[in-house]
N, C-alpha and C. Protein backbone atom coordinates (compact mmCIF):
# COMPACT_ATOMS: atom_id res chain seq x y z
N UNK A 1 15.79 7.61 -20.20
CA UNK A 1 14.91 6.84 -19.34
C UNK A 1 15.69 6.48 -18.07
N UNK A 2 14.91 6.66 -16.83
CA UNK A 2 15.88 6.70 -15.60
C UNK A 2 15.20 5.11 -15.45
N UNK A 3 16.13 4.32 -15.22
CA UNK A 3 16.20 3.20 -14.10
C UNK A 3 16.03 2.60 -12.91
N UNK A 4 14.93 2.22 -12.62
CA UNK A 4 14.96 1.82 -10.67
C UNK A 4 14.74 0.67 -10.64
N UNK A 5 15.67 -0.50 -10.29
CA UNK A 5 15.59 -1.36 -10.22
C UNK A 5 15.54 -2.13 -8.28
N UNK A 6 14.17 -3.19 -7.97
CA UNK A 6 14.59 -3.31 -6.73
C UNK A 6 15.54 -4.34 -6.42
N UNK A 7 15.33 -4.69 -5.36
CA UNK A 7 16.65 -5.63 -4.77
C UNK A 7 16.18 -6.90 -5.28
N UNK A 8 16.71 -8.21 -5.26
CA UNK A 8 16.25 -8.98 -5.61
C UNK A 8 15.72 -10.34 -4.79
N UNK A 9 14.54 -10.50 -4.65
CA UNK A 9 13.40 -11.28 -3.46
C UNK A 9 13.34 -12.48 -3.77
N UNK A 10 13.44 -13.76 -3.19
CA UNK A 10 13.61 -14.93 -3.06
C UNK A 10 11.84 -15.00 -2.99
N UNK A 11 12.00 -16.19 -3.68
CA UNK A 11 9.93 -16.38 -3.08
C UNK A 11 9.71 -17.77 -2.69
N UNK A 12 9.09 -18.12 -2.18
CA UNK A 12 9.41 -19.42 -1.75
C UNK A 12 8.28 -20.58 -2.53
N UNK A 13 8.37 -20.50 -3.69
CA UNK A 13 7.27 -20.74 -4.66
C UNK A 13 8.10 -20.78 -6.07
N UNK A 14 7.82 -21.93 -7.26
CA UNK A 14 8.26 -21.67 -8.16
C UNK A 14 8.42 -20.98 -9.31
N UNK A 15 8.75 -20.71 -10.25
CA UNK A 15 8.82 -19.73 -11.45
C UNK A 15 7.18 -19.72 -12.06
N UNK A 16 6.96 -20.68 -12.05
CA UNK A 16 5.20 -20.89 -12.84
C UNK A 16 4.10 -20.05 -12.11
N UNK A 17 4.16 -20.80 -10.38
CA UNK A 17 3.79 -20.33 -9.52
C UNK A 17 3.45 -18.44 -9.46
N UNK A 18 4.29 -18.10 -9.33
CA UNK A 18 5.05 -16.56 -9.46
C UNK A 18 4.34 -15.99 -10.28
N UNK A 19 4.93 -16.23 -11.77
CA UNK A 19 4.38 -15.85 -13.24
C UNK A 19 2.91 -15.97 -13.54
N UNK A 20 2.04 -16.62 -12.85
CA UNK A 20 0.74 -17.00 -13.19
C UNK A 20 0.43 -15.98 -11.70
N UNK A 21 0.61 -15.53 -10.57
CA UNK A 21 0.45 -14.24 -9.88
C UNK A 21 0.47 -13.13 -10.29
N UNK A 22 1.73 -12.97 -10.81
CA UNK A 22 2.00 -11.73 -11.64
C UNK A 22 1.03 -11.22 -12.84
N UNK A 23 0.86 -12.57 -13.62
CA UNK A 23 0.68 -12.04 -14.71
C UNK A 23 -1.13 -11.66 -14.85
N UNK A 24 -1.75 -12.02 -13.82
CA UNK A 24 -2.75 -11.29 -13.47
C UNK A 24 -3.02 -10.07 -13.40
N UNK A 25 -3.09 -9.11 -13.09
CA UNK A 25 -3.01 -7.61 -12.85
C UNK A 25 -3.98 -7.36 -11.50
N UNK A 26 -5.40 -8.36 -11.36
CA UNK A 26 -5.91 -8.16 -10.08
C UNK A 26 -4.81 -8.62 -9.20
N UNK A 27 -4.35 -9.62 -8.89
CA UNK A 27 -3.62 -9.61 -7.70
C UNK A 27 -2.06 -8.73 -7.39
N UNK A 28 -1.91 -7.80 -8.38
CA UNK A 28 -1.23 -6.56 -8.36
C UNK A 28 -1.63 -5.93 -6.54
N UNK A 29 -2.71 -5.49 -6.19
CA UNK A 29 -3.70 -4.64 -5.45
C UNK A 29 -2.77 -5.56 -4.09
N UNK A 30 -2.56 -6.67 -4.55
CA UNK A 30 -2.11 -7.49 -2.75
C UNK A 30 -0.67 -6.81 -2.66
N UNK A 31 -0.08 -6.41 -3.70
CA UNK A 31 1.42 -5.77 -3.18
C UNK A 31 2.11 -4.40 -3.19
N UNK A 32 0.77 -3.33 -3.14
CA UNK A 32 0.59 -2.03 -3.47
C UNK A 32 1.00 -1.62 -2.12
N UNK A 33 1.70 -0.40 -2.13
CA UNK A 33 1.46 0.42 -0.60
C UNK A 33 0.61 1.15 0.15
N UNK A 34 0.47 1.90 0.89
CA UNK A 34 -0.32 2.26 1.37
C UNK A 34 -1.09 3.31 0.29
N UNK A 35 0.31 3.80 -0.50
CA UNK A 35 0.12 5.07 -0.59
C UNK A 35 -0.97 5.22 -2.28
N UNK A 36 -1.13 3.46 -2.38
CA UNK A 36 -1.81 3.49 -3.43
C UNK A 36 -3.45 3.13 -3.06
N UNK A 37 -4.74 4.01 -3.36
CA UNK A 37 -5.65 3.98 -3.29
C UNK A 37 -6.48 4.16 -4.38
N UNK A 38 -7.70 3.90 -4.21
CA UNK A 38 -8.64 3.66 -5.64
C UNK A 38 -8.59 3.14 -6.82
N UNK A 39 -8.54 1.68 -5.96
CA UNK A 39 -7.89 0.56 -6.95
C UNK A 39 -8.94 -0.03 -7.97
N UNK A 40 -9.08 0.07 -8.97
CA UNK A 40 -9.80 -1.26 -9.95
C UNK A 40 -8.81 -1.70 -10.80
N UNK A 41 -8.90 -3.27 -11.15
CA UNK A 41 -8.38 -3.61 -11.94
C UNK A 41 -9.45 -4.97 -12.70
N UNK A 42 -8.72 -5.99 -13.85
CA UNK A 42 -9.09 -6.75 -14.35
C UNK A 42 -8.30 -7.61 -14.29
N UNK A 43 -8.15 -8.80 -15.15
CA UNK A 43 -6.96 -9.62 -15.33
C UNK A 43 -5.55 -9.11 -15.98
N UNK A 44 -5.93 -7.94 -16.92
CA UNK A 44 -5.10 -7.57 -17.47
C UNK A 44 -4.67 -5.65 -17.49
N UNK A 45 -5.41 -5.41 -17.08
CA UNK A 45 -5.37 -3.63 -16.82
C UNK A 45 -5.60 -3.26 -15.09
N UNK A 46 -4.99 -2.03 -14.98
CA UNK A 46 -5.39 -1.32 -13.40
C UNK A 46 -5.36 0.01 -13.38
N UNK A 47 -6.31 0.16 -13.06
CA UNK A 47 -6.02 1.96 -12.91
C UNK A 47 -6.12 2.61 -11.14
N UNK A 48 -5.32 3.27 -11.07
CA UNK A 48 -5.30 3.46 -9.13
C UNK A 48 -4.74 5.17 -9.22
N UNK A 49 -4.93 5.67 -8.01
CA UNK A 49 -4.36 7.00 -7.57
C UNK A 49 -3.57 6.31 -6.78
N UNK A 50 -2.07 7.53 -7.14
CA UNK A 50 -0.61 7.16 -5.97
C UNK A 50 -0.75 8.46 -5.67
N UNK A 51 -0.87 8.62 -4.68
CA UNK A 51 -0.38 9.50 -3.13
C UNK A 51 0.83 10.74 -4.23
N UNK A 52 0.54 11.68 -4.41
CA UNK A 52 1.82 12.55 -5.01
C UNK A 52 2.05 11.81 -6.07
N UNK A 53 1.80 11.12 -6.69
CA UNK A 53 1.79 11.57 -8.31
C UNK A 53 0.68 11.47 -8.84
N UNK A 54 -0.36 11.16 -9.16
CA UNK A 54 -2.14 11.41 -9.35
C UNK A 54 -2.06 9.69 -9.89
N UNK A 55 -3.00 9.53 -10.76
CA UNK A 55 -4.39 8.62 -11.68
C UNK A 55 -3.03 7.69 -12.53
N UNK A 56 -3.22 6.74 -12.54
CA UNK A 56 -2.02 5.87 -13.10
C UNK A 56 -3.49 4.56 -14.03
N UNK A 57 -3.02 4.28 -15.17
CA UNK A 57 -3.99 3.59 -15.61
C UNK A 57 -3.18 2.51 -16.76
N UNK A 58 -3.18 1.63 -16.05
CA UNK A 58 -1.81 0.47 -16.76
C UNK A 58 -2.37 -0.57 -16.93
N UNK A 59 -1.76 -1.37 -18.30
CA UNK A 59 -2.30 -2.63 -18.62
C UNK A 59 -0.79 -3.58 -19.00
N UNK A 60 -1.01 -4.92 -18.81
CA UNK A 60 0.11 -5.77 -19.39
C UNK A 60 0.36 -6.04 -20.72
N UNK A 61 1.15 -5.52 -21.29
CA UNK A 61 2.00 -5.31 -22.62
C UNK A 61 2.30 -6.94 -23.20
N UNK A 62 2.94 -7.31 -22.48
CA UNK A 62 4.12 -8.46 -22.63
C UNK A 62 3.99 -9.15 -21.81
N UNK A 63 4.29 -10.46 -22.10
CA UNK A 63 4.51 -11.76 -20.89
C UNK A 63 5.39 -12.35 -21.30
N UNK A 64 6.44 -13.43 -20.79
CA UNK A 64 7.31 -14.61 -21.19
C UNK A 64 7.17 -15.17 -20.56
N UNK A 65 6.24 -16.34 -20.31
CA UNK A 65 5.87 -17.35 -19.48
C UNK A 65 7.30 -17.73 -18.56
N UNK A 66 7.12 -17.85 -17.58
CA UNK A 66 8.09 -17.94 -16.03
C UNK A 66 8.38 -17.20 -15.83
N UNK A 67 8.78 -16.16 -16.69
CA UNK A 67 10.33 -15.65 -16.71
C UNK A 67 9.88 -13.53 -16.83
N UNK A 68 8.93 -13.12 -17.43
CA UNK A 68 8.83 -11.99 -18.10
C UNK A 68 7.48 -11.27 -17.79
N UNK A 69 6.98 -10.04 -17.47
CA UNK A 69 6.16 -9.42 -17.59
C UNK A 69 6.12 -7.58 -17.63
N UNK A 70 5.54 -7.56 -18.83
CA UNK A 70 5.79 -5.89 -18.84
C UNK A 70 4.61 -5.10 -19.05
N UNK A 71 4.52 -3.86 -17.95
CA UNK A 71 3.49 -3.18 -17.93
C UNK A 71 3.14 -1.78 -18.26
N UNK A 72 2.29 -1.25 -19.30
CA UNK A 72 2.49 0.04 -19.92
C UNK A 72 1.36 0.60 -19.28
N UNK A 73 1.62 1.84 -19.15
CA UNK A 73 0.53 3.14 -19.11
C UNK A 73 -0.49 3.10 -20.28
N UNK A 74 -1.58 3.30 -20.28
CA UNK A 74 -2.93 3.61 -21.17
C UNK A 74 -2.89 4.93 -21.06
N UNK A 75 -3.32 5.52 -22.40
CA UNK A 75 -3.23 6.78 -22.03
C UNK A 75 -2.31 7.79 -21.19
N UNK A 76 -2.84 9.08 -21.01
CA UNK A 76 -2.13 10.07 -20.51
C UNK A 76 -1.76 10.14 -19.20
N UNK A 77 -0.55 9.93 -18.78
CA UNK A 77 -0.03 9.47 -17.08
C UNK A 77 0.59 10.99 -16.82
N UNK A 78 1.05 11.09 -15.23
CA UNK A 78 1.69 12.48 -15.09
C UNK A 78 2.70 11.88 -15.49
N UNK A 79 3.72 10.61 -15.18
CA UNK A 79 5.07 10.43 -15.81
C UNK A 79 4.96 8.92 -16.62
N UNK A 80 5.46 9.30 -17.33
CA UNK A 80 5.78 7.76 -18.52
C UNK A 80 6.89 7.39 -17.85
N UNK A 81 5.95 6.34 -17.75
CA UNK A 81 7.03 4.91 -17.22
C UNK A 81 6.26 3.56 -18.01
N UNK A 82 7.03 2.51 -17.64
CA UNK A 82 6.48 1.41 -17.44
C UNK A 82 7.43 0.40 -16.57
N UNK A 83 6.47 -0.72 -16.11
CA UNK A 83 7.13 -1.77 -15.31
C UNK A 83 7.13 -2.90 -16.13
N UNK A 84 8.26 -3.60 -15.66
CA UNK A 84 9.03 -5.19 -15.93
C UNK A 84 9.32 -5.94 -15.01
N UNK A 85 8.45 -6.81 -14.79
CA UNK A 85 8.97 -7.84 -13.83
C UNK A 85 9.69 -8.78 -14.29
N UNK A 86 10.82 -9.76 -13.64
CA UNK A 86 11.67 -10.41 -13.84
C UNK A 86 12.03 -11.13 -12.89
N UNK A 87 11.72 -12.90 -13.03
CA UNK A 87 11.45 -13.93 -12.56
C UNK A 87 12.52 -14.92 -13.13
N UNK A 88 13.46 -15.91 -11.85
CA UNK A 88 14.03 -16.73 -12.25
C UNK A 88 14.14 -17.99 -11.39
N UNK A 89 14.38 -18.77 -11.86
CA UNK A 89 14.04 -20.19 -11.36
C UNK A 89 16.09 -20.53 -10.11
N UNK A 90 15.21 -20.53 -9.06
CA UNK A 90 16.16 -20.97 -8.00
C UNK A 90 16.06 -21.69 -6.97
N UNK A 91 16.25 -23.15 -7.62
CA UNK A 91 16.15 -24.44 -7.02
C UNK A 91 15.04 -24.78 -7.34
N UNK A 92 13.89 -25.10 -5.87
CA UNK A 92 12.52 -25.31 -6.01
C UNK A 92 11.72 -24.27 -5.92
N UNK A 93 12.76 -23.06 -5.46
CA UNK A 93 12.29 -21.24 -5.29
C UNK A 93 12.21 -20.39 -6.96
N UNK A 94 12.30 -19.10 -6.37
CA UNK A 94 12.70 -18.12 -7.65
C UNK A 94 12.92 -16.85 -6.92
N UNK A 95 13.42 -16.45 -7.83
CA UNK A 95 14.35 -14.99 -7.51
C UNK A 95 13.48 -13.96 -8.14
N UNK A 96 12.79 -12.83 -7.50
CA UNK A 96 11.90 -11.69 -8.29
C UNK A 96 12.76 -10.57 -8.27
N UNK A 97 12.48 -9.72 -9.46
CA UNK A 97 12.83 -8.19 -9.17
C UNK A 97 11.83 -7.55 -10.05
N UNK A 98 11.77 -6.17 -9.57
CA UNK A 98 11.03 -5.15 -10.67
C UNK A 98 12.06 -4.23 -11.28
N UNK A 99 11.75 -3.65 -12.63
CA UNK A 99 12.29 -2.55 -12.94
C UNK A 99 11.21 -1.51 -13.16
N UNK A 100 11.28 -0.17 -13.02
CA UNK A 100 10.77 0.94 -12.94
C UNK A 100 11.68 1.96 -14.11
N UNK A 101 10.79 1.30 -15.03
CA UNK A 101 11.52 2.87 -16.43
C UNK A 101 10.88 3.84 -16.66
N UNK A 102 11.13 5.10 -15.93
CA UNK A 102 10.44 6.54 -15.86
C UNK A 102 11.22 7.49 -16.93
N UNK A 103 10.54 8.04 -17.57
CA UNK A 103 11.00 9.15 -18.52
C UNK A 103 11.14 10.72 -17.36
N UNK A 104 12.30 11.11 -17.16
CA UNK A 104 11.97 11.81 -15.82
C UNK A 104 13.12 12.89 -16.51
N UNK A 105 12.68 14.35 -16.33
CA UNK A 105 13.40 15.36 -16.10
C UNK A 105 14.05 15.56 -15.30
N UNK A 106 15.01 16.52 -15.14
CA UNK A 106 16.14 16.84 -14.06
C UNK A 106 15.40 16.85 -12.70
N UNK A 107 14.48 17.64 -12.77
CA UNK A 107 13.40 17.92 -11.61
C UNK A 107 12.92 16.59 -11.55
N UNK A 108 11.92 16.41 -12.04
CA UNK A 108 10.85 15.08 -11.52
C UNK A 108 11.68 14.03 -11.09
N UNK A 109 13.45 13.94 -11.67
CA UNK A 109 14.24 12.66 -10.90
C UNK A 109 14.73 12.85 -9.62
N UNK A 110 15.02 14.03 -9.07
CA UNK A 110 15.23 14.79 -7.88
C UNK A 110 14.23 14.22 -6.99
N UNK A 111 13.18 14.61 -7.18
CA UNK A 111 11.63 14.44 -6.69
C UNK A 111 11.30 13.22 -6.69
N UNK A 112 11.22 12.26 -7.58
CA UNK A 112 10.74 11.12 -7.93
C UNK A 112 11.57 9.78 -7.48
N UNK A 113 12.94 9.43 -8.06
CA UNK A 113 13.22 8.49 -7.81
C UNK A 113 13.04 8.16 -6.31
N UNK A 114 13.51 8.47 -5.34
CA UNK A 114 13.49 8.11 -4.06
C UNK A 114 12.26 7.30 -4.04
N UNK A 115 10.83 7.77 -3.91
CA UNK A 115 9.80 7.26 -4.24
C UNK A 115 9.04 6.13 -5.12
N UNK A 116 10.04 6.38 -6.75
CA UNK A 116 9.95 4.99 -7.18
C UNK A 116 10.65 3.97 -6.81
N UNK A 117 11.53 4.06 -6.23
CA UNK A 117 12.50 3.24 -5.46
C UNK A 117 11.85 2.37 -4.37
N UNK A 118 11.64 3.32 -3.32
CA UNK A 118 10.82 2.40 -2.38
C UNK A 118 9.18 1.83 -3.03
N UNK A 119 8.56 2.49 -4.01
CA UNK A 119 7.41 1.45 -4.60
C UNK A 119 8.16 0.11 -4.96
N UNK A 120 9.38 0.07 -6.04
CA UNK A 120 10.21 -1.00 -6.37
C UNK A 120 10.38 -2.18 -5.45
N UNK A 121 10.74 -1.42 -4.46
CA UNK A 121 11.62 -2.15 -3.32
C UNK A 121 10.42 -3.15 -2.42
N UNK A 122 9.31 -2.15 -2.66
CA UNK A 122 7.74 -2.40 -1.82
C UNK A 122 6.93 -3.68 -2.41
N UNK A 123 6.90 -3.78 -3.70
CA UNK A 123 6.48 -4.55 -4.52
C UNK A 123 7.19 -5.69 -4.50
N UNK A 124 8.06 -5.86 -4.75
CA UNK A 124 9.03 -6.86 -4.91
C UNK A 124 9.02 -8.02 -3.83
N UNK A 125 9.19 -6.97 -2.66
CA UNK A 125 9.23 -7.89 -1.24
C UNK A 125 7.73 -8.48 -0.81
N UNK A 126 6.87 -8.06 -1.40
CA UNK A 126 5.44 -8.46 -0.83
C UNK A 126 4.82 -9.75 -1.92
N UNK A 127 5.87 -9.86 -2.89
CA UNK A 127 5.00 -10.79 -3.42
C UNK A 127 5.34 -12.70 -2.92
N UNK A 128 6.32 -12.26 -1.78
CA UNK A 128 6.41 -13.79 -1.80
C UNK A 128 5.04 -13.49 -0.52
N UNK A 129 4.95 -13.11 0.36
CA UNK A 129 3.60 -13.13 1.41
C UNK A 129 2.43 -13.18 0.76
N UNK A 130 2.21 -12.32 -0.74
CA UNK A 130 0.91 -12.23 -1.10
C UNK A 130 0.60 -13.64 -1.87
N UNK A 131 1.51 -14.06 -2.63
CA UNK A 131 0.93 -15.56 -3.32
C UNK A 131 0.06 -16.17 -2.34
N UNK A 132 0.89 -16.03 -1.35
CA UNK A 132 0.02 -17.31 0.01
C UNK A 132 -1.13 -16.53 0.59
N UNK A 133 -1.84 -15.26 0.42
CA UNK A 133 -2.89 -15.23 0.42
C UNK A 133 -4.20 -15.41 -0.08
N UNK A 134 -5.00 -15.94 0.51
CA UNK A 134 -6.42 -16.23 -0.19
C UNK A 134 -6.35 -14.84 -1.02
């Protein structure tokens, strides 16, 4: 399982705060890139097309209130992965990161990581702007 972990994002909002964003799955859609289109989701599932890799259809696995959230593929994806978010309490702030665990061949990691990387990197940084949106 290849590893992509992003940098780690200060939010200016607390651990509860954060975790009760996250652990939604609609407000997922506020920190997507461009390159993600044909979005539905629920509170707890999303299914979207990414730009070069097709139909992605994911629901939340796991939670640890403040602190934990993990997200699996439904069904048949072009690559098995799943995401983990990871939330920690700093000061009156918190500290976010994602991890990105892709099951990736020699090829598809060549190809791929760069890309999951900057989704990682993309996600991460947008969620302190998106809380504060309506």
């Amino acid at each position: 399982m290849t590893e992509i972990e992003s940098s780690l994002n200060q939010v200016a909002r607390n651990a509860e705060d954060v975790f009760t964003f996250l652990n939604t799955v609609n407000n997922h859609q506020k920190i997507m890139p461009p390159q993600v289109s044909e979005w539905w989701s629920n509170d707890d599932e999303a299914k979207m097309k990414v730009q070069g890799l097709g139909t992605l259809h994911l629901k939340k696995d796991k939670a640890q209130p403040n602190s934990y959230i993990k997200i699996v593929p439904i069904g048949t994806t072009p690559v098995d992965l799943y995401i983990e978010w990871h939330i920690a309490t700093d000061g009156e702030n918190c500290n976010v990161k994602v991890i990105i665990f892709a099951d990736l061949n020699m090829f598809m990691k060549m190809v791929a990581t760069k890309p999951l990387q900057s989704l990682a990197d993309f996600m991460a940084s947008k969620v302190n702007t998106a809380i504060t949106e309506p």
